[in-house]
Protein backbone atom coordinates (compact mmCIF):
# COMPACT_ATOMS: atom_id res chain seq x y z
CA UNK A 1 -44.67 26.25 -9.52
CA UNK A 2 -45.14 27.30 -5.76
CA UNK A 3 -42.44 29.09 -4.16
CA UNK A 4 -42.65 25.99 -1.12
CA UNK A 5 -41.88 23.52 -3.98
CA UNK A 6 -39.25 26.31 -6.26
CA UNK A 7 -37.58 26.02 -2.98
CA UNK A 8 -37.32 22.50 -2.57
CA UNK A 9 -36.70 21.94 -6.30
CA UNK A 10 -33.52 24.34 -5.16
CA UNK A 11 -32.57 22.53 -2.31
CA UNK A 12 -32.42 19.11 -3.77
CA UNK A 13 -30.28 20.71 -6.68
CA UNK A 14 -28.05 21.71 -4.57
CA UNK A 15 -25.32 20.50 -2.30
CA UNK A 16 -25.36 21.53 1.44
CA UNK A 17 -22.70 24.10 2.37
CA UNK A 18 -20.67 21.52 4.19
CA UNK A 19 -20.43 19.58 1.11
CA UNK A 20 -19.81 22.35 -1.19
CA UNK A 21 -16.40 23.07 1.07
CA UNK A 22 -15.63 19.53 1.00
CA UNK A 23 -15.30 19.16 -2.71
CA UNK A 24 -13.51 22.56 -2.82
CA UNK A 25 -10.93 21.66 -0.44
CA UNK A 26 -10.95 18.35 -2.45
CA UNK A 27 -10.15 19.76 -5.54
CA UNK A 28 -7.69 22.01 -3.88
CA UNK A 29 -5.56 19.50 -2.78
CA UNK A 30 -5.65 17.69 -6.15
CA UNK A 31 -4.49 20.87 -7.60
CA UNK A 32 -1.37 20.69 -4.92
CA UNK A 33 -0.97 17.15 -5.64
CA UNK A 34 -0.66 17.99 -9.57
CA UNK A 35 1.43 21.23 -9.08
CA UNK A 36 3.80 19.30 -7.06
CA UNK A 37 3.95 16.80 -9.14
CA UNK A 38 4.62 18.62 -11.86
CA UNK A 39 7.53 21.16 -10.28
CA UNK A 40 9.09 17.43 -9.02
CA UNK A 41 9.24 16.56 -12.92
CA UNK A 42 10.71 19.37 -14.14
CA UNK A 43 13.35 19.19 -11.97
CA UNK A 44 12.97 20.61 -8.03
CA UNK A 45 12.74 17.87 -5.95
CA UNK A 46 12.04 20.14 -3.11
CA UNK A 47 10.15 22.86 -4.18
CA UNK A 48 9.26 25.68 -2.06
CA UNK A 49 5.19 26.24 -0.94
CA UNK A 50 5.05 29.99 -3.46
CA UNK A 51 6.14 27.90 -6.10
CA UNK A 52 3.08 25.04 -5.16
CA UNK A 53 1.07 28.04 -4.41
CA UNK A 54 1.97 29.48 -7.78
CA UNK A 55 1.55 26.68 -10.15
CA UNK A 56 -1.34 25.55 -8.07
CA UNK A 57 -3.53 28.80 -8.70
CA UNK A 58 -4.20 28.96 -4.94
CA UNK A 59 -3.10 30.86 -1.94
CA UNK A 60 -0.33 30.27 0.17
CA UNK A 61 -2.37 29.88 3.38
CA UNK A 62 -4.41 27.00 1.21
CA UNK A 63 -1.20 25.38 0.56
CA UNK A 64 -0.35 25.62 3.81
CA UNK A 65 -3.70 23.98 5.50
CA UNK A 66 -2.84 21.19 2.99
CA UNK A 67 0.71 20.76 4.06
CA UNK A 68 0.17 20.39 7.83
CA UNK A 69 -1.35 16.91 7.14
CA UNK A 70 2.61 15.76 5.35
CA UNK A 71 1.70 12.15 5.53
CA UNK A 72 -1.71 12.56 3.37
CA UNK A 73 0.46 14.25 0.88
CA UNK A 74 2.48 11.29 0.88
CA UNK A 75 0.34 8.72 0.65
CA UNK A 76 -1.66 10.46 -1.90
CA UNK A 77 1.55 11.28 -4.40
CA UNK A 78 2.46 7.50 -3.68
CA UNK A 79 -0.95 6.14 -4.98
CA UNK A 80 -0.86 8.39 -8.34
CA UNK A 81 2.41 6.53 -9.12
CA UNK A 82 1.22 3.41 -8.32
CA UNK A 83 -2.17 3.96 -10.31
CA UNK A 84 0.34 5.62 -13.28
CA UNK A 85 2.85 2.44 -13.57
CA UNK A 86 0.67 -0.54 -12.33
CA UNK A 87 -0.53 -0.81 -16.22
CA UNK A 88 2.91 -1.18 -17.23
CA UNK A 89 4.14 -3.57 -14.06
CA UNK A 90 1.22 -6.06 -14.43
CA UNK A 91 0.85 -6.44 -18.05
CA UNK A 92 2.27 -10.21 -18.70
CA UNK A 93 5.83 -11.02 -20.06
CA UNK A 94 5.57 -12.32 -23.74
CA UNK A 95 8.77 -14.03 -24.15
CA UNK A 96 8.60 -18.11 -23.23
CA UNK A 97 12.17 -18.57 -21.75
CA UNK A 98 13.02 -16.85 -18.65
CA UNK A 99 16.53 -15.50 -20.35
CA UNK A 100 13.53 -13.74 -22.62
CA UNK A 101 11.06 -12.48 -19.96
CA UNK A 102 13.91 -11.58 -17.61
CA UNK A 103 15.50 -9.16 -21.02
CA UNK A 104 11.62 -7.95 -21.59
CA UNK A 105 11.72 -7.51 -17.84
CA UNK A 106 14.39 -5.21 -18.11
CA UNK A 107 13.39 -3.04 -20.78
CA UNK A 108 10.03 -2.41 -18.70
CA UNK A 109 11.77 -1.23 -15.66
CA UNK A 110 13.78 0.97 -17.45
CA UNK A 111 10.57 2.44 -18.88
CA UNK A 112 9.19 2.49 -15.29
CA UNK A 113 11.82 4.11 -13.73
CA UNK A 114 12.71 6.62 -16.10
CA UNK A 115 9.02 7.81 -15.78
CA UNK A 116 9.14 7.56 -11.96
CA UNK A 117 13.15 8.74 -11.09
CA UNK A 118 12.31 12.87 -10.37
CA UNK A 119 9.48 11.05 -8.16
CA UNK A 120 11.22 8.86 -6.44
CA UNK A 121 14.05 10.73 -5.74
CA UNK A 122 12.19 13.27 -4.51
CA UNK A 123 10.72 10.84 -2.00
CA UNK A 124 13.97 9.52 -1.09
CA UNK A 125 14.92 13.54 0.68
CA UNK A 126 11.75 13.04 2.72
CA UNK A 127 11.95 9.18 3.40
CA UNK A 128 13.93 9.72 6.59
CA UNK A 129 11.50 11.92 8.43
CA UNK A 130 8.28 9.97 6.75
CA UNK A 131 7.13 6.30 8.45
CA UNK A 132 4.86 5.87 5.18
CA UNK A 133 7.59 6.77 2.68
CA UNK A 134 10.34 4.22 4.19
CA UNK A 135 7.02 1.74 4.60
CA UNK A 136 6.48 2.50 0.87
CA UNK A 137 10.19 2.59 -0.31
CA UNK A 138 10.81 -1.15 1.19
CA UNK A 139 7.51 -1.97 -0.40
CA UNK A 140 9.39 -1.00 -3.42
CA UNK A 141 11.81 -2.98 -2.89
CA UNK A 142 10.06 -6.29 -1.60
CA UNK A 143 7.94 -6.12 -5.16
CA UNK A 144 11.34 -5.71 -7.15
CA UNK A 145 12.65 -8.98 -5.74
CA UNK A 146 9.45 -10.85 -5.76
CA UNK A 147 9.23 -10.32 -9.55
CA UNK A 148 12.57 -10.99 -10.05
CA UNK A 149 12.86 -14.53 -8.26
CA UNK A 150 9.56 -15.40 -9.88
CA UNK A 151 11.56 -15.16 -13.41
CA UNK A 152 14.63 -16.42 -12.34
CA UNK A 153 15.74 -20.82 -12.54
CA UNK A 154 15.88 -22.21 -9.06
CA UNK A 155 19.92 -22.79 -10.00
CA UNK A 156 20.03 -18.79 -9.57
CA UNK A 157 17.50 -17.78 -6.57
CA UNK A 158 19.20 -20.28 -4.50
CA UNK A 159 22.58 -18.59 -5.08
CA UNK A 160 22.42 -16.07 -2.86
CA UNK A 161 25.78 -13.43 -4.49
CA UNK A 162 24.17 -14.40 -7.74
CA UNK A 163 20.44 -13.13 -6.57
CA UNK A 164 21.70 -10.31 -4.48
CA UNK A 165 24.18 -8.86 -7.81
CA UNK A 166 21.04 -9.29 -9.94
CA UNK A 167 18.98 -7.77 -7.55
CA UNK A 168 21.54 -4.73 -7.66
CA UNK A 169 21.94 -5.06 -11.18
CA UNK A 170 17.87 -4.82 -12.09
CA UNK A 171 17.29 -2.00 -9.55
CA UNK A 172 16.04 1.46 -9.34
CA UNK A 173 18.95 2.35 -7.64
CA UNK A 174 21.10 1.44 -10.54
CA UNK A 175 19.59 2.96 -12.79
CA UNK A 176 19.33 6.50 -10.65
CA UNK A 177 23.13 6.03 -10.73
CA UNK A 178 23.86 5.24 -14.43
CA UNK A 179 21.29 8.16 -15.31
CA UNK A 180 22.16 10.86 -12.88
CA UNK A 181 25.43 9.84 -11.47
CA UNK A 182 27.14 8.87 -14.71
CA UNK A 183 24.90 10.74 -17.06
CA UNK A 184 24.28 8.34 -19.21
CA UNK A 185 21.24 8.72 -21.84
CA UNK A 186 18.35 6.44 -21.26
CA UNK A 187 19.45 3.97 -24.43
CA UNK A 188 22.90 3.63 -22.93
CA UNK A 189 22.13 3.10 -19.52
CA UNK A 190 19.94 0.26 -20.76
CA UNK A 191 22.51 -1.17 -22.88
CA UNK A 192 24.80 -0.96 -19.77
CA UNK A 193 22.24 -2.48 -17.41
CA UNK A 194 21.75 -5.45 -20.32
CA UNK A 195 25.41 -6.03 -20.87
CA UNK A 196 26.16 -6.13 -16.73
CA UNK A 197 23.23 -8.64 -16.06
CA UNK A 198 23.92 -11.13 -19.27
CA UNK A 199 27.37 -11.24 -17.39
CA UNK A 200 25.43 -12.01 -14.36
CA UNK A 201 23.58 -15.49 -16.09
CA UNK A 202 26.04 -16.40 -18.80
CA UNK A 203 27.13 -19.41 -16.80
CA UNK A 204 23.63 -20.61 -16.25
């Protein structure tokens, strides 16, 4: 082989330099994303840039480029929740009677948001001073409802106390206070959230 086409063979085997920075600054940001993640999960919902730097295995002034663009961050933490529980919220309700798919209903969002509460809380410190993290919470929000009424007999969606207790009753924010506030264990805060909402329908 020529050096002219040893040279080429080199070239085409290789990325360009601008490339080259672009997937290292890629996979530096994925290794922020995971090391915040994973300092969120075991318990600092506000963790300080060393530690990110730290767990990361990168410098402080890489965190730091990273950082500047908040929003990014965000958005990006947002979408690896969504891509972990969308499995979990989309799979189809077995049970044939709605009292049996809104119970089976209940036992997956108490999966979900045990998996997603260090998350989410963590998101709800920096909500207030993020336009895509309120956009995202009320998104939240909208979804719970939406799969809610879809469950529910007409005789309840159209009783609007009824809705709005089940609503309250089936939420995240329930469950954040039966598991945090009360300190309840998972099993009993699900047995709690059961008992409350069968009060909710036993008339219906």
């Amino acid at each position: 082989m020529t050096k002219q086409s040893s040279s080429a063979a080199q070239t085409e085997a290789s990325p360009p330099p601008q490339d080259g920075r672009k997937l290292r600054s890629q996979r530096s940001r994925e290794k922020i994303i995971d090391a915040l993640f994973s300092l969120i999960r075991d318990g600092d919902p506000m963790p300080r840039i060393a530690e990110i730097a730290d767990k990361a295995g990168v410098s402080l002034r890489t965190v730091f480029r990273h950082i500047e663009d908040v929003e990014t961050l965000n958005r990006e933490m947002a979408e690896q929740v969504e891509a972990e529980i969308t499995p979990v919220v989309s799979a189809p309700l077995k049970a044939t009677s709605w009292r049996g798919r809104l119970e089976e209903m209940l036992q997956r969002r108490a999966q979900i948001y045990e998996h997603v509460m260090p998350v989410k809380m963590a998101a709800g410190l920096r909500r207030f001073r993020s336009e895509f993290l309120m956009a995202d919470y009320q998104r939240f929000l909208d979804e719970e409802r939406t799969r809610l009424v879809a469950i529910l007999p007409d005789v309840i969606v159209q009783n609007k106390p009824q809705l709005a207790a089940l609503q309250m009753a089936t939420s995240f924010q329930m469950w954040r206070r039966l598991r945090q506030d009360q300190r309840l264990s998972p099993e009993d805060a699900l047995e709690t959230l059961a008992f409350t909402v069968e009060r909710l329908i036993q008339d219906v």
